[in-house]
Protein backbone atom coordinates (compact mmCIF):
# COMPACT_ATOMS: atom_id res chain seq x y z
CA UNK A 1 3.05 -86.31 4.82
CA UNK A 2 3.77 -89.48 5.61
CA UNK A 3 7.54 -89.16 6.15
CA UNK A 4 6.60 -85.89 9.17
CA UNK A 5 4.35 -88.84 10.77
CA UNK A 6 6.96 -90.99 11.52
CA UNK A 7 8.53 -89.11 13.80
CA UNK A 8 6.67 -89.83 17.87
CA UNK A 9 6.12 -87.91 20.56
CA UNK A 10 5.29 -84.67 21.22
CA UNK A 11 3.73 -82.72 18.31
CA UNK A 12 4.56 -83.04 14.62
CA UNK A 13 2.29 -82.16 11.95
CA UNK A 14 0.32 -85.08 10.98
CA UNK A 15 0.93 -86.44 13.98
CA UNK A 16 -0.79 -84.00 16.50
CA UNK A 17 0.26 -81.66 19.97
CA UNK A 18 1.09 -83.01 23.25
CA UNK A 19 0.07 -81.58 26.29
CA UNK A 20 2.54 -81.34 29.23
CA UNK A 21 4.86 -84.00 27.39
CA UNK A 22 1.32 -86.62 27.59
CA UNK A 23 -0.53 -87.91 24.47
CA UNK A 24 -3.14 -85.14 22.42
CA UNK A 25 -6.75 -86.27 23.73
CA UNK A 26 -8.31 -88.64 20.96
CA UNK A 27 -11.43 -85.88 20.25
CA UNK A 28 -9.11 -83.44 19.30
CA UNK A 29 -6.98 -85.65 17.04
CA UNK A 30 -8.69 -84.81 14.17
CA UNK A 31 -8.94 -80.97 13.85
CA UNK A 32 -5.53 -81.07 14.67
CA UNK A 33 -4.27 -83.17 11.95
CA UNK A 34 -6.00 -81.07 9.60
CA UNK A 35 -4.51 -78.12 10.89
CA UNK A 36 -1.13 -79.71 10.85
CA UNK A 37 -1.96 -80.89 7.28
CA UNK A 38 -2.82 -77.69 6.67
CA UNK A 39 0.05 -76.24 8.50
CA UNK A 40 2.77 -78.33 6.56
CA UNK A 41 1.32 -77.01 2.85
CA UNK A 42 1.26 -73.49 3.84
CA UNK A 43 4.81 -73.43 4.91
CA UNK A 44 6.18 -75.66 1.70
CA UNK A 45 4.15 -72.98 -0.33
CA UNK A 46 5.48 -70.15 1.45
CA UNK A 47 9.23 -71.50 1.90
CA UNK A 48 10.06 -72.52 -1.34
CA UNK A 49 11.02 -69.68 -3.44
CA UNK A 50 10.19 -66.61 -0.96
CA UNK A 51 12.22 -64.11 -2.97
CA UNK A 52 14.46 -61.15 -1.72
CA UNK A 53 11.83 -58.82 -0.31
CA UNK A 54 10.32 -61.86 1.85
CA UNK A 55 13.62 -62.56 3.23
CA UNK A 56 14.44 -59.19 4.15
CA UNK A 57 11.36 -58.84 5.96
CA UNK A 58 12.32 -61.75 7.75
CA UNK A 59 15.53 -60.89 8.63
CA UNK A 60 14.21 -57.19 9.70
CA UNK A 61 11.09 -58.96 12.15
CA UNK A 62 13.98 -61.41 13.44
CA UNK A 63 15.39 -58.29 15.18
CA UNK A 64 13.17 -55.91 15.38
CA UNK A 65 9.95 -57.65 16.74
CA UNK A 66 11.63 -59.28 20.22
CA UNK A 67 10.24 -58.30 23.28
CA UNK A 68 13.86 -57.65 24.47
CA UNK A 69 13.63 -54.66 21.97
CA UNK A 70 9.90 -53.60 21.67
CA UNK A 71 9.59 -53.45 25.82
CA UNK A 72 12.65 -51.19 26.39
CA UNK A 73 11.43 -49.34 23.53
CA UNK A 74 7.72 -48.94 24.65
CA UNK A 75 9.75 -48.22 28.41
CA UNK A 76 11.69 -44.68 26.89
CA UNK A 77 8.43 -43.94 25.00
CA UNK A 78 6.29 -43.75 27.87
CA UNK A 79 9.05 -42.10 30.21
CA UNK A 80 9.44 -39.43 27.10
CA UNK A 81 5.89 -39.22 26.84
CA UNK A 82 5.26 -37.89 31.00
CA UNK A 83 8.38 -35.87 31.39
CA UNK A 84 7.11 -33.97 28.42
CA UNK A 85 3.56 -34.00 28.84
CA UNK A 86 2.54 -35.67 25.54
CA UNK A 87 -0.31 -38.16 26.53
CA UNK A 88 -0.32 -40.35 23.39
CA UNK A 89 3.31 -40.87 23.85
CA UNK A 90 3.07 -42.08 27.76
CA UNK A 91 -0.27 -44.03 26.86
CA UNK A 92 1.66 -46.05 24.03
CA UNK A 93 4.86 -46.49 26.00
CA UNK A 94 2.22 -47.71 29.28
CA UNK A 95 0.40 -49.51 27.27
CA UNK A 96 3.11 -51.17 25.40
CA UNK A 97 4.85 -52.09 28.27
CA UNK A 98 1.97 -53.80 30.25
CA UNK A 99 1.19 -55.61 27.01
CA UNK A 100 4.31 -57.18 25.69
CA UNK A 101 5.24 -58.55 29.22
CA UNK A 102 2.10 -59.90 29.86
CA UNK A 103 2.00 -61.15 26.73
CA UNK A 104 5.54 -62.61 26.78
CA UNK A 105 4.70 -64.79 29.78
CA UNK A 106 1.55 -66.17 28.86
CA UNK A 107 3.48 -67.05 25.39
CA UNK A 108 6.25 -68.65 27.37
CA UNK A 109 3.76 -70.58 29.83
CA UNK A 110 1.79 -71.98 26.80
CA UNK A 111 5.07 -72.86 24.93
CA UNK A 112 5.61 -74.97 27.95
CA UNK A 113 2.39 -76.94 27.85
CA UNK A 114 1.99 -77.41 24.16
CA UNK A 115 4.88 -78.42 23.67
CA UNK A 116 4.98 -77.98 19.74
CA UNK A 117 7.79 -78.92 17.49
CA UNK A 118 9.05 -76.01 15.06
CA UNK A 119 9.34 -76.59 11.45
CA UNK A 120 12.95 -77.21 11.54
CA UNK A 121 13.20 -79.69 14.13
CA UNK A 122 10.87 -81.54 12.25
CA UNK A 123 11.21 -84.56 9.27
CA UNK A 124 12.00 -84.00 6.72
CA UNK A 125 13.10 -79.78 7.59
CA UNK A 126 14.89 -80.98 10.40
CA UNK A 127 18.14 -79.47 10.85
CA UNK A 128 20.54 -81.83 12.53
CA UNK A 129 22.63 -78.66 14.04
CA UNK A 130 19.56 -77.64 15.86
CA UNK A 131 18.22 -79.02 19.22
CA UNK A 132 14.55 -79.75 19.61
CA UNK A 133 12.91 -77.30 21.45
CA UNK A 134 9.40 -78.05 21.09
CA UNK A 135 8.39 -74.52 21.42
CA UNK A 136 6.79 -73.62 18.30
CA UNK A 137 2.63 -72.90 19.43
CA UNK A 138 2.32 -69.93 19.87
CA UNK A 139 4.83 -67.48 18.12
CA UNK A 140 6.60 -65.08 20.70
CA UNK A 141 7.73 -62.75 18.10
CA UNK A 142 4.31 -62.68 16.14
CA UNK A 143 2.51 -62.14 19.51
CA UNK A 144 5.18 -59.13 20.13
CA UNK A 145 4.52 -57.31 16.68
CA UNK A 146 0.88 -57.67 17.73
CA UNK A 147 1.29 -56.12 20.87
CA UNK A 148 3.43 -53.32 20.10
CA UNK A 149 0.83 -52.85 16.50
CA UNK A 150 -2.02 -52.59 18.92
CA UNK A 151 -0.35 -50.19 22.07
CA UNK A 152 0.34 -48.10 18.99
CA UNK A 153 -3.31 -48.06 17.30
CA UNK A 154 -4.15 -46.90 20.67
CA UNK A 155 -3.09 -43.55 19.69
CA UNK A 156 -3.52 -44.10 15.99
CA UNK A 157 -5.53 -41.30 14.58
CA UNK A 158 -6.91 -42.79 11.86
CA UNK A 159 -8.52 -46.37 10.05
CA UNK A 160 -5.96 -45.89 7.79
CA UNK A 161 -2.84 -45.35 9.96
CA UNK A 162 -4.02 -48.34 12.06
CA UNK A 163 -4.36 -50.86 9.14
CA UNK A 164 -0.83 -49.36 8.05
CA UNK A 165 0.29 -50.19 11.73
CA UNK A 166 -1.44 -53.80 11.81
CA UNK A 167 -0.12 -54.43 8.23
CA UNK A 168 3.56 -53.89 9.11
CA UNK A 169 3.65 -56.27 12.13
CA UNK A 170 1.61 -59.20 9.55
CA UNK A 171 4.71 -58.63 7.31
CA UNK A 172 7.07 -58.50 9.30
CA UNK A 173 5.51 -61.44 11.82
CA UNK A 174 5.13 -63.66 8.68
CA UNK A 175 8.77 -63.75 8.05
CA UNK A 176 8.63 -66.63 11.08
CA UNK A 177 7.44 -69.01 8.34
CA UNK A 178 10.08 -67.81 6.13
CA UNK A 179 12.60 -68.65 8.06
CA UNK A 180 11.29 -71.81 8.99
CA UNK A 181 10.94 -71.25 12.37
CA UNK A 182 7.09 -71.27 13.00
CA UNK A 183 3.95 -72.93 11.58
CA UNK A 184 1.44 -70.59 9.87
CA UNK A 185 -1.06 -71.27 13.02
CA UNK A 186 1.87 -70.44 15.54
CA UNK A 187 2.08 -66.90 13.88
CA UNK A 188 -2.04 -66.40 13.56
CA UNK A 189 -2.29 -67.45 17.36
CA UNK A 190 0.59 -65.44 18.63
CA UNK A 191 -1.21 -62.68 16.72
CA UNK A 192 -3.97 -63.03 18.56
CA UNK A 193 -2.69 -63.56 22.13
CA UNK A 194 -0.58 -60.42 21.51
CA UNK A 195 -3.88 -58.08 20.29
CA UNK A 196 -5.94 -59.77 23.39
CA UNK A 197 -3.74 -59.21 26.06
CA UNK A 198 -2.61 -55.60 24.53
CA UNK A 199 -6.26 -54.53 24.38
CA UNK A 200 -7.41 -55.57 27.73
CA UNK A 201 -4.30 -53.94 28.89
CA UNK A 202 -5.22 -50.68 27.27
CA UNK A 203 -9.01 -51.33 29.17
CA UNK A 204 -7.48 -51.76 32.52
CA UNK A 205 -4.86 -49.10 32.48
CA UNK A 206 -5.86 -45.50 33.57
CA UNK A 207 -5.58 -42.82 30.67
């Protein structure tokens, strides 16, 4: 670890997040080391021989879980859904909708103040053909798969077909890691912002 702590600033692991561009507070220094620390093993673990299927799941939630595909998608689902009268269809698509842009600008907004470096802008991943973004915390397409996995377990009509639903965007969300692009605790709370937001959307909106 010592060769991702010499790198200052804002966040690296070992090294702790920024807040706004200023300094982590000194009480939280230690949780988040160890969930850097714990952050940096996870990925070496899960990065270092993935295999075929775990890159093609990658490459598939690469494309597939942006909002600039889910919301369009969620959009023509719900628009289907009340010319034709099919309620589960419009409550997805509404749902959906209200979710993933919700959840898209409370993702971009905390991207902003955390500040996070992603695994490949940081020592020694760093890719020198990449500029540092420091927008790692939370994951924007993790938080996407979640919202779209939980509009559609709105209308899921069973345990089963919802844990299917859930278990596809975990696979598909955990190809962020794969591809080097996101710390294991950038996809679990993107995960989570994305369910929150989606399920308080499906509270607030009408059936």
């Amino acid at each position: 670890m010592s060769d991702i702590i010499e790198q200052s600033g804002i966040e690296n692991p070992g090294g702790g997040i920024g807040y706004g561009g200023n300094p982590v507070p000194v009480i939280l220094r230690p949780t988040l080391d160890a969930v850097d620390s714990l952050d940096a093993q996870v990925h070496d673990i899960v990065t270092c021989d993935p295999g075929p299927v775990s890159h093609a799941l990658a490459t598939a939630g690469h494309y597939a879980i942006k909002r600039h595909v889910l919301i369009p998608s969620f959009a023509i689902a719900g628009i289907v859904g009340l010319m034709t009268g099919q309620a589960d269809l419009r409550r997805a698509g509404s749902v959906g909708v209200a979710g993933l842009v919700v959840t898209a600008t409370a993702s971009r907004s905390i991207k902003r103040y955390v500040k996070r470096r992603r695994p490949d802008e940081c020592a020694p991943r760093q890719r020198t053909d990449k500029r540092i973004s420091a927008r790692s915390l939370p994951s924007g397409h993790a938080a996407s798969a979640f919202a779209a996995a939980t509009a559609l377990a709105t209308v899921s009509r069973s345990p089963a077909q919802s844990l299917m639903i859930y278990g596809t965007a975990a696979a598909l969300a955990s190809g962020r890691v794969v591809r080097h692009r996101h710390w294991a605790s950038d996809v679990l709370a993107g995960a989570l912002l994305g369910t929150a937001v989606t399920l308080l959307a499906r509270r607030l909106l009408a059936r």
